[in-house]
N, C-alpha and C. Protein backbone atom coordinates (compact mmCIF):
# COMPACT_ATOMS: atom_id res chain seq x y z
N UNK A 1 18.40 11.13 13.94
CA UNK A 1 18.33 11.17 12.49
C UNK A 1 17.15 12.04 12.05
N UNK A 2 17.50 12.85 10.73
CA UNK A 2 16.24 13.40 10.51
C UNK A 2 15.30 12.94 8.69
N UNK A 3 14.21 12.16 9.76
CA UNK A 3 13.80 11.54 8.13
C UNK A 3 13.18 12.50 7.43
N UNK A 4 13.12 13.62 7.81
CA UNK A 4 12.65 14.55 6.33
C UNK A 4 14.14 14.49 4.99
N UNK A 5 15.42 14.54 5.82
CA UNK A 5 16.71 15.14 5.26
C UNK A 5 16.97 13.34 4.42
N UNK A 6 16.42 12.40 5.36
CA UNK A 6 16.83 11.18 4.40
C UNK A 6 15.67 11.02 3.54
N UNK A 7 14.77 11.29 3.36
CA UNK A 7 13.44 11.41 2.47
C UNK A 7 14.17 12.49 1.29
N UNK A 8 14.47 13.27 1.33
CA UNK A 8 15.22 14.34 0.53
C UNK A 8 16.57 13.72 -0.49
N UNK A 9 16.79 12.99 0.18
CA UNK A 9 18.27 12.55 -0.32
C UNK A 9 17.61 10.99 -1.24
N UNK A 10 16.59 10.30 -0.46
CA UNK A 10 16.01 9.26 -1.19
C UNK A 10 15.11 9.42 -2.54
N UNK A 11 14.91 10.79 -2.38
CA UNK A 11 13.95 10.93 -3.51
C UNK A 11 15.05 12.02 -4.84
N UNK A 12 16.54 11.95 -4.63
CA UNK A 12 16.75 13.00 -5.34
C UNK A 12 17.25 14.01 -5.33
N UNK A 13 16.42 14.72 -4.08
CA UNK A 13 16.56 16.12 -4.02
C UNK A 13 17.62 16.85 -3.58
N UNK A 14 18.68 16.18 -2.70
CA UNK A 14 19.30 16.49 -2.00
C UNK A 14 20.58 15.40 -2.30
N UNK A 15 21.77 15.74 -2.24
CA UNK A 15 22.86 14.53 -3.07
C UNK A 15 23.11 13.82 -1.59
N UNK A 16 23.38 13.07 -1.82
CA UNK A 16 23.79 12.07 -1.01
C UNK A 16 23.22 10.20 -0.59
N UNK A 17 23.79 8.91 -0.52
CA UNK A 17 23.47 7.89 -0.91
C UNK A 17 22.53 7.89 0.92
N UNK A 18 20.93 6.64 0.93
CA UNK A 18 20.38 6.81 2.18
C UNK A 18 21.31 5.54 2.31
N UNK A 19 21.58 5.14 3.83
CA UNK A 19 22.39 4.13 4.03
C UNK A 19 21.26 3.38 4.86
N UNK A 20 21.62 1.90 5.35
CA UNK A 20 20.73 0.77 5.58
C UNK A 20 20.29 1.02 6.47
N UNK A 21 20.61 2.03 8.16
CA UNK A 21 20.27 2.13 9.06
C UNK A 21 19.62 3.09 8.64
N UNK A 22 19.30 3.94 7.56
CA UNK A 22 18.35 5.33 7.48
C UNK A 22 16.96 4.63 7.10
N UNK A 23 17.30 3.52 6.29
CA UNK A 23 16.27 2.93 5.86
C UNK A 23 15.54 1.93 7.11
N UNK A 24 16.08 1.52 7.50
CA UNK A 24 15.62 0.41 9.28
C UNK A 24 15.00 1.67 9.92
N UNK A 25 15.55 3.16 9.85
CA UNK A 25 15.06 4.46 10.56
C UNK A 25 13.39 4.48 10.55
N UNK A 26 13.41 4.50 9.00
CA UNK A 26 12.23 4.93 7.88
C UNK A 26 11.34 3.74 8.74
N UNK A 27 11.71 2.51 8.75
CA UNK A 27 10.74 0.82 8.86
C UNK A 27 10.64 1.23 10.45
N UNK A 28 11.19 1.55 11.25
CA UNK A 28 11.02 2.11 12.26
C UNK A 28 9.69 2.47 12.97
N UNK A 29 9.85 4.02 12.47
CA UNK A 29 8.69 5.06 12.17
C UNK A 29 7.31 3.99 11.35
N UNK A 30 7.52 3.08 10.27
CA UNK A 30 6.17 2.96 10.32
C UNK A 30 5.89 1.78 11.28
N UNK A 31 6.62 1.12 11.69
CA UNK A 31 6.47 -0.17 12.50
C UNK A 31 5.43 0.73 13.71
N UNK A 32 6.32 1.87 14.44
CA UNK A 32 5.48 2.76 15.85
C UNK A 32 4.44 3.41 15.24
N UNK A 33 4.12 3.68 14.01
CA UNK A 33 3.37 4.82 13.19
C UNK A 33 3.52 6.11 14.16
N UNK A 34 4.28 6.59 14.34
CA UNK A 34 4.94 7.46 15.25
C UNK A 34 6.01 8.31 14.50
N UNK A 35 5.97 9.76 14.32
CA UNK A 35 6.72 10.23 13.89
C UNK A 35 6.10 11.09 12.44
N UNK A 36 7.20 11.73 10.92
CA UNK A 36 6.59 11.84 10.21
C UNK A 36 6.33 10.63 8.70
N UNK A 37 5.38 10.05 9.17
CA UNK A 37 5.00 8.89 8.38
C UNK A 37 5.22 9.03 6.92
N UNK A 38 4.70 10.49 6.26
CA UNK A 38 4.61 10.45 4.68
C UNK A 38 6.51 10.41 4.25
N UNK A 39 7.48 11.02 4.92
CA UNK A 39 8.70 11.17 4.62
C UNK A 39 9.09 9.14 5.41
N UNK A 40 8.62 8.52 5.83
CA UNK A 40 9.05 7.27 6.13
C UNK A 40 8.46 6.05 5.23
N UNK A 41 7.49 6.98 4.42
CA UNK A 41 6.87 5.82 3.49
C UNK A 41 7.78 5.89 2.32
N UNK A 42 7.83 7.37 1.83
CA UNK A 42 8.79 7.62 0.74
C UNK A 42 10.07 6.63 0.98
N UNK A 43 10.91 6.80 2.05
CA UNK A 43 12.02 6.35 2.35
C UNK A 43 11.95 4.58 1.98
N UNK A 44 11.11 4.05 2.66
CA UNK A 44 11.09 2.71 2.27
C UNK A 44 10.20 2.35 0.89
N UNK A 45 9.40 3.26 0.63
CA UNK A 45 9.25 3.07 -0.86
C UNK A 45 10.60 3.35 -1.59
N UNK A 46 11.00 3.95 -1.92
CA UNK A 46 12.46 3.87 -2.80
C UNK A 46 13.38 3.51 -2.44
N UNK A 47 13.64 3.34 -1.42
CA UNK A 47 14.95 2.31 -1.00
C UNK A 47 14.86 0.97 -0.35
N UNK A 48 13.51 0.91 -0.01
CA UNK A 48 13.47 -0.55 0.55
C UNK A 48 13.08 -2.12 -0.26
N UNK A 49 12.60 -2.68 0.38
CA UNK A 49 12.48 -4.21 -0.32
C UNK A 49 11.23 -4.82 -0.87
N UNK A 50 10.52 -5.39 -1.58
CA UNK A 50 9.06 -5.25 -1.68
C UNK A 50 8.53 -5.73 -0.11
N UNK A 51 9.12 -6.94 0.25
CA UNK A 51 8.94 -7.53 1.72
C UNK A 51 8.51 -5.99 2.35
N UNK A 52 8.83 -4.80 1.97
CA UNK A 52 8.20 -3.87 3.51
C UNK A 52 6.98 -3.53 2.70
N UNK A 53 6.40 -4.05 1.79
CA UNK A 53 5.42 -3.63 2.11
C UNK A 53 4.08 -4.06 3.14
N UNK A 54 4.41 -4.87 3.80
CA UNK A 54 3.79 -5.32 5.29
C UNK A 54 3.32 -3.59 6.13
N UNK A 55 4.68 -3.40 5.77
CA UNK A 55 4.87 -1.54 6.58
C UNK A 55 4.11 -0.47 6.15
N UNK A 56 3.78 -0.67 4.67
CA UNK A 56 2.92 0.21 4.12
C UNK A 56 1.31 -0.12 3.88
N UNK A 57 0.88 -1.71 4.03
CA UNK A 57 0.10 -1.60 3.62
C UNK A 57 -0.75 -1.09 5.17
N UNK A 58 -0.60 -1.25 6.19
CA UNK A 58 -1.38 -0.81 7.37
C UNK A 58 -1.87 1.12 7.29
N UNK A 59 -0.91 1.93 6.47
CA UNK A 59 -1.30 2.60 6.06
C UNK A 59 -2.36 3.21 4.81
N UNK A 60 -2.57 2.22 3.92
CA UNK A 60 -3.56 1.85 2.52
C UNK A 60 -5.00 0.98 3.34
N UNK A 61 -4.85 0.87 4.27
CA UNK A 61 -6.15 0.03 4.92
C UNK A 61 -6.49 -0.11 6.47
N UNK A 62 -5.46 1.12 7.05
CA UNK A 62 -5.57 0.81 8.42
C UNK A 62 -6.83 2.48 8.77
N UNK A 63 -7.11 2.36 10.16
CA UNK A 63 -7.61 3.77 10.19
C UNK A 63 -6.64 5.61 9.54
N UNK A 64 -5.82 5.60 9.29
CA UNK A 64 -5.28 6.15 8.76
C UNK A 64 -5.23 6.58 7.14
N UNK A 65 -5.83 5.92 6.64
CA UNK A 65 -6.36 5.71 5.10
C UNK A 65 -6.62 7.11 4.95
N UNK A 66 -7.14 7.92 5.12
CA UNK A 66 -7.91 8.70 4.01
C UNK A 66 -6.45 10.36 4.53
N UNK A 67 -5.49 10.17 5.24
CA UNK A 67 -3.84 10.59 5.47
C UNK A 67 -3.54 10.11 4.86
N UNK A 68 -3.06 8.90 4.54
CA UNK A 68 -2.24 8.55 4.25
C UNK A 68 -1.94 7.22 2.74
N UNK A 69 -3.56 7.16 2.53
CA UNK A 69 -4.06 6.33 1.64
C UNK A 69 -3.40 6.20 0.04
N UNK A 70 -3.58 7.79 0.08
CA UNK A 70 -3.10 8.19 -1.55
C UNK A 70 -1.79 7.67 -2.03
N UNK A 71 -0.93 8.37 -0.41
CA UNK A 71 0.83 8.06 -0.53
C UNK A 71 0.88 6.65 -0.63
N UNK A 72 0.50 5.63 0.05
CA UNK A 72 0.66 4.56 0.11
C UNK A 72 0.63 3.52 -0.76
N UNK A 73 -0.48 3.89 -1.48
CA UNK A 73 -0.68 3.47 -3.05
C UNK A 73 0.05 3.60 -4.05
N UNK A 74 0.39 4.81 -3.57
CA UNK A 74 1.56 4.66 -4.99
C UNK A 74 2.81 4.44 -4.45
N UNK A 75 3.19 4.58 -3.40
CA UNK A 75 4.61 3.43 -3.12
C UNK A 75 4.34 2.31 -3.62
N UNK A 76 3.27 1.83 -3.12
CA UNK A 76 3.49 0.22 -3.45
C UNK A 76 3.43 -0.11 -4.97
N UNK A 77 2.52 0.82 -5.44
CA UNK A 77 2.33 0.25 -7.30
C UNK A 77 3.57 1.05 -7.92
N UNK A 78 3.86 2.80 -7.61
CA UNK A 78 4.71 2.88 -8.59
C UNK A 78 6.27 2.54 -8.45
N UNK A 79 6.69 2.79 -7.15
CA UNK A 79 7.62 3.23 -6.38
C UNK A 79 8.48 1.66 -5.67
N UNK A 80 7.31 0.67 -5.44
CA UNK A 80 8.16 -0.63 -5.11
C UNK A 80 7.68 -1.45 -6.57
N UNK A 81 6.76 -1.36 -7.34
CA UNK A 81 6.38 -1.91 -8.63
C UNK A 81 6.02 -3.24 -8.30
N UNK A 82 4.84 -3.09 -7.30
CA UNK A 82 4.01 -4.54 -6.92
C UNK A 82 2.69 -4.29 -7.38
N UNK A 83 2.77 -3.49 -8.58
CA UNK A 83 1.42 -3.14 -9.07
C UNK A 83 0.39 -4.73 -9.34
N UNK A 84 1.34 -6.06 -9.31
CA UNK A 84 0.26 -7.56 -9.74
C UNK A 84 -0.26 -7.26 -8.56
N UNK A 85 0.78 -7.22 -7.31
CA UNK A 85 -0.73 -7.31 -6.18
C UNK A 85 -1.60 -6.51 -5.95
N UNK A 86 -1.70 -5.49 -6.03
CA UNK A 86 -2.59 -4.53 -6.09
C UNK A 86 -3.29 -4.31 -7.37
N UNK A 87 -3.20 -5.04 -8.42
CA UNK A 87 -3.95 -4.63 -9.60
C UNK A 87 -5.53 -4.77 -8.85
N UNK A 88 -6.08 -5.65 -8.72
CA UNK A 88 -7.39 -6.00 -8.32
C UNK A 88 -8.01 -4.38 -7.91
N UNK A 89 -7.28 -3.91 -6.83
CA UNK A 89 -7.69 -2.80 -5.94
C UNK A 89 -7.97 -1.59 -6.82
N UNK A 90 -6.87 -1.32 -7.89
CA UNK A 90 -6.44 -0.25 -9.16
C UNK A 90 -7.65 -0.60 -10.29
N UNK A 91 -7.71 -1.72 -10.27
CA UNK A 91 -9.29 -1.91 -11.04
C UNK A 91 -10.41 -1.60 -10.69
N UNK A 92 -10.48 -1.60 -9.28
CA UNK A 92 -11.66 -1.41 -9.08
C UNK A 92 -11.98 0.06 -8.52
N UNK A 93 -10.97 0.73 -8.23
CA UNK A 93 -11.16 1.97 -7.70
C UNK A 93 -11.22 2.69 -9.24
N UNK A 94 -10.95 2.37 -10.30
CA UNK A 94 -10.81 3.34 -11.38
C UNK A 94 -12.48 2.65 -12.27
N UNK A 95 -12.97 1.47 -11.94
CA UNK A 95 -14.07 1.59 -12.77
C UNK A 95 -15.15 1.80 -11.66
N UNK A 96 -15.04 2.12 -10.40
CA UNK A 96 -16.18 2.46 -9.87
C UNK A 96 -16.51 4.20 -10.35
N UNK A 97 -17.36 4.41 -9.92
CA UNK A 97 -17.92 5.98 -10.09
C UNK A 97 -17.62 6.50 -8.75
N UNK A 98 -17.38 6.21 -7.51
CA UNK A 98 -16.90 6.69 -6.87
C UNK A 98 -15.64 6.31 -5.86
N UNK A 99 -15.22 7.20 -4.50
CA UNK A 99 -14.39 6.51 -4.14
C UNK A 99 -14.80 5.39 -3.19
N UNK A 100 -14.12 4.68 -3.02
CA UNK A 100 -13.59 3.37 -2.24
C UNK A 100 -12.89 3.40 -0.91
N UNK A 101 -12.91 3.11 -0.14
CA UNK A 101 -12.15 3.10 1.17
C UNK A 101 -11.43 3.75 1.59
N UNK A 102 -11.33 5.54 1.16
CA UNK A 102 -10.67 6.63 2.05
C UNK A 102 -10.77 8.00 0.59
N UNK A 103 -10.72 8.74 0.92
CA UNK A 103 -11.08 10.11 0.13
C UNK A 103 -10.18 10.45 -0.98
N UNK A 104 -10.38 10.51 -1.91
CA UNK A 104 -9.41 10.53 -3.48
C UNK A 104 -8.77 9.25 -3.88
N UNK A 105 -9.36 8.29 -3.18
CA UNK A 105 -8.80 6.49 -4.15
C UNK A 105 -9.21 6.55 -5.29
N UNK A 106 -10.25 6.99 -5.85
CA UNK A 106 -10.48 6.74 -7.36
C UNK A 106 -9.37 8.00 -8.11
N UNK A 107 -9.34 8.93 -7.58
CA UNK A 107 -8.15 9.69 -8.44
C UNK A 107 -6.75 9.58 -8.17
N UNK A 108 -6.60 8.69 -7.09
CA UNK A 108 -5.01 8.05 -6.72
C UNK A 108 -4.99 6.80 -8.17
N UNK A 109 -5.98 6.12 -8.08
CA UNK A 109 -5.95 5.16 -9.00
C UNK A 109 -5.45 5.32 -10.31
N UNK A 110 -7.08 6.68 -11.11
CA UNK A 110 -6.43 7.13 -11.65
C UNK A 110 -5.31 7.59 -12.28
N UNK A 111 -4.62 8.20 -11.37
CA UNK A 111 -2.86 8.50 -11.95
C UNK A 111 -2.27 7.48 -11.50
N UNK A 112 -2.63 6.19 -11.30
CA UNK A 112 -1.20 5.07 -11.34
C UNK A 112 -1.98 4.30 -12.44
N UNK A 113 -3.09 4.80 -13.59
CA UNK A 113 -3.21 3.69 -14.94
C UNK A 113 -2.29 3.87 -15.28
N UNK A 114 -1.23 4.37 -15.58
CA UNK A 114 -0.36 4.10 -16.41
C UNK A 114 0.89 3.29 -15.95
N UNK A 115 1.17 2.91 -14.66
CA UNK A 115 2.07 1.60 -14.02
C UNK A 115 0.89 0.55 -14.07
N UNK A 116 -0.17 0.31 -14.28
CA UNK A 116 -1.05 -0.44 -14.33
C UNK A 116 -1.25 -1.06 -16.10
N UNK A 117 -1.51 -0.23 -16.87
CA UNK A 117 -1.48 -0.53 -18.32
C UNK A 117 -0.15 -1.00 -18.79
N UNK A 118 0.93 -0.27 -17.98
CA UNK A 118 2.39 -0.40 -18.88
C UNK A 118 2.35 -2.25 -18.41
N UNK A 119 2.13 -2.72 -17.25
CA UNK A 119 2.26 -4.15 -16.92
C UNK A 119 1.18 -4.96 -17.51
N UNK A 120 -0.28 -4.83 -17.55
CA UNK A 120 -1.54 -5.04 -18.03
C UNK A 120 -1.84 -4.64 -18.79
N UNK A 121 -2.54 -5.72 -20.00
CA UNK A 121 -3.59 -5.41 -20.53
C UNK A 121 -4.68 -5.29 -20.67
N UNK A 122 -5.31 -4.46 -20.70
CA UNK A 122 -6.57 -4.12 -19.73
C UNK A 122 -7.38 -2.86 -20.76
N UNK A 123 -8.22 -3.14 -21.93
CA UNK A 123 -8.62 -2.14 -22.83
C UNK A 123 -10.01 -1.64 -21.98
N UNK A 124 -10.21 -2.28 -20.94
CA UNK A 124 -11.71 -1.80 -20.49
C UNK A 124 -11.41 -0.53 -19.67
N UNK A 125 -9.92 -0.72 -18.96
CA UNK A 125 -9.35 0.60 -17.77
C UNK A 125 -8.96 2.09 -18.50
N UNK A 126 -8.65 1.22 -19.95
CA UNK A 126 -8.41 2.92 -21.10
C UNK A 126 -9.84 3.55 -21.50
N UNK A 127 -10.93 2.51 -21.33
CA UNK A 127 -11.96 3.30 -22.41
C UNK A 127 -12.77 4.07 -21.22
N UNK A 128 -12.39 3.37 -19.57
CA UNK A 128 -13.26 3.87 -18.39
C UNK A 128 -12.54 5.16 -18.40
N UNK A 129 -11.49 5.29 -19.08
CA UNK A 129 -10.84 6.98 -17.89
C UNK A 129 -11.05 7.68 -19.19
N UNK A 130 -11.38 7.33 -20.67
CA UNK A 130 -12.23 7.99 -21.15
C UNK A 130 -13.30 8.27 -21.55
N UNK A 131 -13.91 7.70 -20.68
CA UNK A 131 -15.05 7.51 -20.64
C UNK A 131 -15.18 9.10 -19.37
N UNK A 132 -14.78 8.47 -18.37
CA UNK A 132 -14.25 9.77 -16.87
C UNK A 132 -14.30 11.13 -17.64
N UNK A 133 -13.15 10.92 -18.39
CA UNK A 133 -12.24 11.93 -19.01
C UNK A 133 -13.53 13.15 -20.13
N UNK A 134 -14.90 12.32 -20.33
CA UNK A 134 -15.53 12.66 -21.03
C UNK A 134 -17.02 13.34 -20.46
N UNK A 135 -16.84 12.89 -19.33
CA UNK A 135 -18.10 12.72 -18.22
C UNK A 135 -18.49 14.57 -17.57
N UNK A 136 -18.87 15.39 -18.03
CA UNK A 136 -19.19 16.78 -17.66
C UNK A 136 -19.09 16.99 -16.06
N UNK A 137 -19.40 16.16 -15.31
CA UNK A 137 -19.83 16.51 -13.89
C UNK A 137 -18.85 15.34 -13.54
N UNK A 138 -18.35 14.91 -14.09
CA UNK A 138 -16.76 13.68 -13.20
C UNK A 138 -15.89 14.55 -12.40
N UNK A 139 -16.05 14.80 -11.03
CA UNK A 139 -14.96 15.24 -10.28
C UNK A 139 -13.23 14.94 -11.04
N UNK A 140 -12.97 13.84 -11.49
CA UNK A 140 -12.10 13.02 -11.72
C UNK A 140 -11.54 13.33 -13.26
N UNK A 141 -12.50 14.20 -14.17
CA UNK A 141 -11.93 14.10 -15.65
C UNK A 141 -10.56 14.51 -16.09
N UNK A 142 -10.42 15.74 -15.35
CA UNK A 142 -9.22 16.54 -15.51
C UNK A 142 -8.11 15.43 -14.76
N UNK A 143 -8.12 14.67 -14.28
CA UNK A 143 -7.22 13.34 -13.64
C UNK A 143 -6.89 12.37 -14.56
N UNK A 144 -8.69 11.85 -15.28
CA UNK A 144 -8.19 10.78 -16.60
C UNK A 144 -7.71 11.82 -17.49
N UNK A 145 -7.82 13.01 -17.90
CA UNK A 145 -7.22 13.78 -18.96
C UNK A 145 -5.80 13.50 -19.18
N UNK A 146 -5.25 14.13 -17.73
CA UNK A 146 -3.69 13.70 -17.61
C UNK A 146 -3.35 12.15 -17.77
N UNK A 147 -3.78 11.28 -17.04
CA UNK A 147 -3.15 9.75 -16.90
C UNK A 147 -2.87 9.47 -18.50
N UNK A 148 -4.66 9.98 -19.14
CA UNK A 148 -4.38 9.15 -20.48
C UNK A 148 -3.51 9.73 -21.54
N UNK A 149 -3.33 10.95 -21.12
CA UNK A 149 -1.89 11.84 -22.16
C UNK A 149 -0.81 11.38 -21.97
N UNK A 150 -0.49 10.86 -20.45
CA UNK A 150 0.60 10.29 -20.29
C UNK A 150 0.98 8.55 -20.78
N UNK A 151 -0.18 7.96 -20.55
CA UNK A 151 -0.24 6.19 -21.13
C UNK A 151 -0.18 6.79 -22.55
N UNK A 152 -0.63 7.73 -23.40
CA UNK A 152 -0.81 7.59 -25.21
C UNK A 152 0.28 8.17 -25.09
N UNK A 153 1.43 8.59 -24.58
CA UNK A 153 2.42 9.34 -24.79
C UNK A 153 2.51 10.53 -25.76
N UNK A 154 1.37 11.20 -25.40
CA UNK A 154 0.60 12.65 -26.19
C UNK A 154 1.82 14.36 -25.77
N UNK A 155 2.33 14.18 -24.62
CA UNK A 155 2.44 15.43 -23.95
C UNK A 155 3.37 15.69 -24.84
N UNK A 156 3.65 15.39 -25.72
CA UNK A 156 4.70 16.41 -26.96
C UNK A 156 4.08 16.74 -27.99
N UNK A 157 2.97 16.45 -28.21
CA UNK A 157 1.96 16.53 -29.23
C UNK A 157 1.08 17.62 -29.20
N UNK A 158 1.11 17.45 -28.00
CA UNK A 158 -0.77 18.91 -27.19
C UNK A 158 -0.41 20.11 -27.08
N UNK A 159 -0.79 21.20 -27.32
CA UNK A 159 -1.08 22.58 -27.01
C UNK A 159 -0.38 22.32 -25.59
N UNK A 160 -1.65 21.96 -25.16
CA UNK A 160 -1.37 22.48 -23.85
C UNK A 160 -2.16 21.37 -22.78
N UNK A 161 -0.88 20.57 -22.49
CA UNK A 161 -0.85 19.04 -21.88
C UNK A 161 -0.93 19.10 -20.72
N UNK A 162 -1.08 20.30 -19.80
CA UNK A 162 -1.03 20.39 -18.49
C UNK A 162 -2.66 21.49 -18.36
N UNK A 163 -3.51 21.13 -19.05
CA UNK A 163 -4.44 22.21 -19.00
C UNK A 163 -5.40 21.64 -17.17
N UNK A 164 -5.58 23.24 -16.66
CA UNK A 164 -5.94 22.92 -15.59
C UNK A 164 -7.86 23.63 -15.30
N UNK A 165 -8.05 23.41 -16.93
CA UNK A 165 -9.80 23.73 -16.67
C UNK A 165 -9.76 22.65 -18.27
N UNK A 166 -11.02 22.54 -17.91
CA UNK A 166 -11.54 21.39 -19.58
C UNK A 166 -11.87 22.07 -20.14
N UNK A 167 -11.84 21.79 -21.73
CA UNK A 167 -12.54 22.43 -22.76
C UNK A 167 -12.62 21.63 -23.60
N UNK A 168 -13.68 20.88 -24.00
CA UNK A 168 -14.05 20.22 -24.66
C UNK A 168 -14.58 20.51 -26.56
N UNK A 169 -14.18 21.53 -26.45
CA UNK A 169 -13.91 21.79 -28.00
C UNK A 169 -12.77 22.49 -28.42
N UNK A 170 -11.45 21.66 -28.08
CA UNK A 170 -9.92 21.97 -28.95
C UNK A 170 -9.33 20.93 -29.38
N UNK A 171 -8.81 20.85 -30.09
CA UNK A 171 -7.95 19.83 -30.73
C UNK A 171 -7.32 19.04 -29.99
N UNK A 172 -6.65 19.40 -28.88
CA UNK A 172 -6.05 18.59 -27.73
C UNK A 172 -7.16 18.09 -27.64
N UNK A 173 -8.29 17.68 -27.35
CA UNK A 173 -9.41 16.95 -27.01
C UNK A 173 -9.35 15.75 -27.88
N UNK A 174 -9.44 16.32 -29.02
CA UNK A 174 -9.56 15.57 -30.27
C UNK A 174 -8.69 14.59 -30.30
N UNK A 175 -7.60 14.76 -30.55
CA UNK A 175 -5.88 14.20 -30.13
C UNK A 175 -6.33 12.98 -29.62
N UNK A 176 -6.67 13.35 -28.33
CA UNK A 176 -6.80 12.31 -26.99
C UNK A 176 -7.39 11.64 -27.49
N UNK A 177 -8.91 11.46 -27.37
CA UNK A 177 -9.88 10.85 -28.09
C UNK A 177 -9.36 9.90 -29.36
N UNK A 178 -9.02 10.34 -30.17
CA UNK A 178 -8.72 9.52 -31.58
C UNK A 178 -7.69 8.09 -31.01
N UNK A 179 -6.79 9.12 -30.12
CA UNK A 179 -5.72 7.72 -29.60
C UNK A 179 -6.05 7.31 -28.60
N UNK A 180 -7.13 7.39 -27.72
CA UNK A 180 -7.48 6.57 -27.04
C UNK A 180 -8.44 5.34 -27.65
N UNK A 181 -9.29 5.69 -28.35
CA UNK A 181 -10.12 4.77 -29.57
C UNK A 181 -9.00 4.19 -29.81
N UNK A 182 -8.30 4.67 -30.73
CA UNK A 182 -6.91 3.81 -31.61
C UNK A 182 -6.63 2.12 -30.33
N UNK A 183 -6.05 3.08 -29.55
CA UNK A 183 -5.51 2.28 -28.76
C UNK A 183 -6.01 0.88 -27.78
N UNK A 184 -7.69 1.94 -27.25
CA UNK A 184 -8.16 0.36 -26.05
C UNK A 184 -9.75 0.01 -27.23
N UNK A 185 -9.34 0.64 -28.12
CA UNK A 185 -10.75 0.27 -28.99
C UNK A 185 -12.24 -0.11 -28.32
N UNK A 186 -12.51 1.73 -27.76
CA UNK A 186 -13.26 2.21 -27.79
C UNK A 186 -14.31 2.61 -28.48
N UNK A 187 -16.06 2.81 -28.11
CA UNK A 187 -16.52 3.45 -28.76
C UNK A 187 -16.30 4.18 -29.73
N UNK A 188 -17.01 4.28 -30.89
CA UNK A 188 -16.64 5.39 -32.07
C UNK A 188 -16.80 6.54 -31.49
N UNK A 189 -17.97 6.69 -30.60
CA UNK A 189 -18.51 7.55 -30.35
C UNK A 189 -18.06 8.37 -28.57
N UNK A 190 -17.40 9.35 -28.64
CA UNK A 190 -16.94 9.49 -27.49
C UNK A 190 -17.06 10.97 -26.98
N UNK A 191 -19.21 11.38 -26.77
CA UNK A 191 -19.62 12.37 -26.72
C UNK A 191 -19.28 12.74 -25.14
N UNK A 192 -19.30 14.06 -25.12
CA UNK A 192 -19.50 14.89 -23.39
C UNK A 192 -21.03 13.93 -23.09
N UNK A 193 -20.85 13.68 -22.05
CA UNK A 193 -21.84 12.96 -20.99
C UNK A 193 -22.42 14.08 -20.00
N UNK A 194 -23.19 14.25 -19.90
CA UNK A 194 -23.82 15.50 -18.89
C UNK A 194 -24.65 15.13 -17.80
């Protein structure tokens, strides 16, 4: 079997239904961690049962973390939608200042606030990523920029919703800002931090 071609077909890309033995294929591969793991996580993230996530979490916390950490995370929060058990983890990687237990967890986090807010209410996780989002030297701003355009449901609104440098004096800025206040009732005040 080739789990890139059932990873392809599980995610979409490619027509065709994955059948139960492609998926036992996928649980397979992570049971040996043998093989290509990121196309076997996909696979049982979208077609499998929450029960596998046993299979994924050895990848979110095993030596393999900082491979395979990012993917893993978001199977489980966006992709199997066990974001209650993992909320704890999504909290805390998005209000620390840095990362947490393998390399880009705070900006994996990041882009799953919004499977995190859509289930939770949580006004302290909106005002931290603009707070991020505001922070001059935040590795991470251009990350809360996006998450929080996407939770305020802005990207039909903005210039230019996919901007891939900051500029902190355009109206898209402004935008953000006003509805993020609006929304997790935030500071009035929501200056560049330097």
């Amino acid at each position: 079997m080739d789990i890139a071609d059932i990873r392809n077909r599980a995610q979409g890309v490619k027509p065709g239904e994955v059948t139960t033995r492609e998926i036992e294929y996928a649980r397979e591969i992570l049971s040996a961690a043998k093989g290509n793991i990121s196309a076997a996580l996909y696979v049982v993230g979208l077609c499998g049962e929450p029960t596998d996530a046993r299979l994924v979490e050895p990848y979110l916390f095993g030596e393999e973390r900082d491979v395979y950490g990012e993917l893993a995370l978001k199977i489980l929060c966006r992709y199997m939608g066990l974001i209650d058990a993992y909320k704890d983890l999504l909290r805390a990687l998005i209000m620390s200042d840095e990362d947490i237990g393998w390399q880009n967890s705070r900006m994996t986090a990041i882009h799953l606030a919004d499977v995190y807010l859509e289930k939770l209410h949580d006004n302290a996780i909106g005002c931290k990523l603009l707070e991020i989002m505001m922070t001059e030297n935040d590795q991470d701003r251009l990350s809360a920029r996006f998450s929080l355009i996407e939770i305020l449901g802005l990207r039909q609104i903005l210039a230019d919703p996919f901007a891939i440098e900051f500029d902190e004096f355009t109206e898209d800025l402004q935008i953000i800002i006003a509805a993020a206040q609006a929304r997790f009732h935030c500071s009035a005040e929501a200056p560049i931090i330097h």
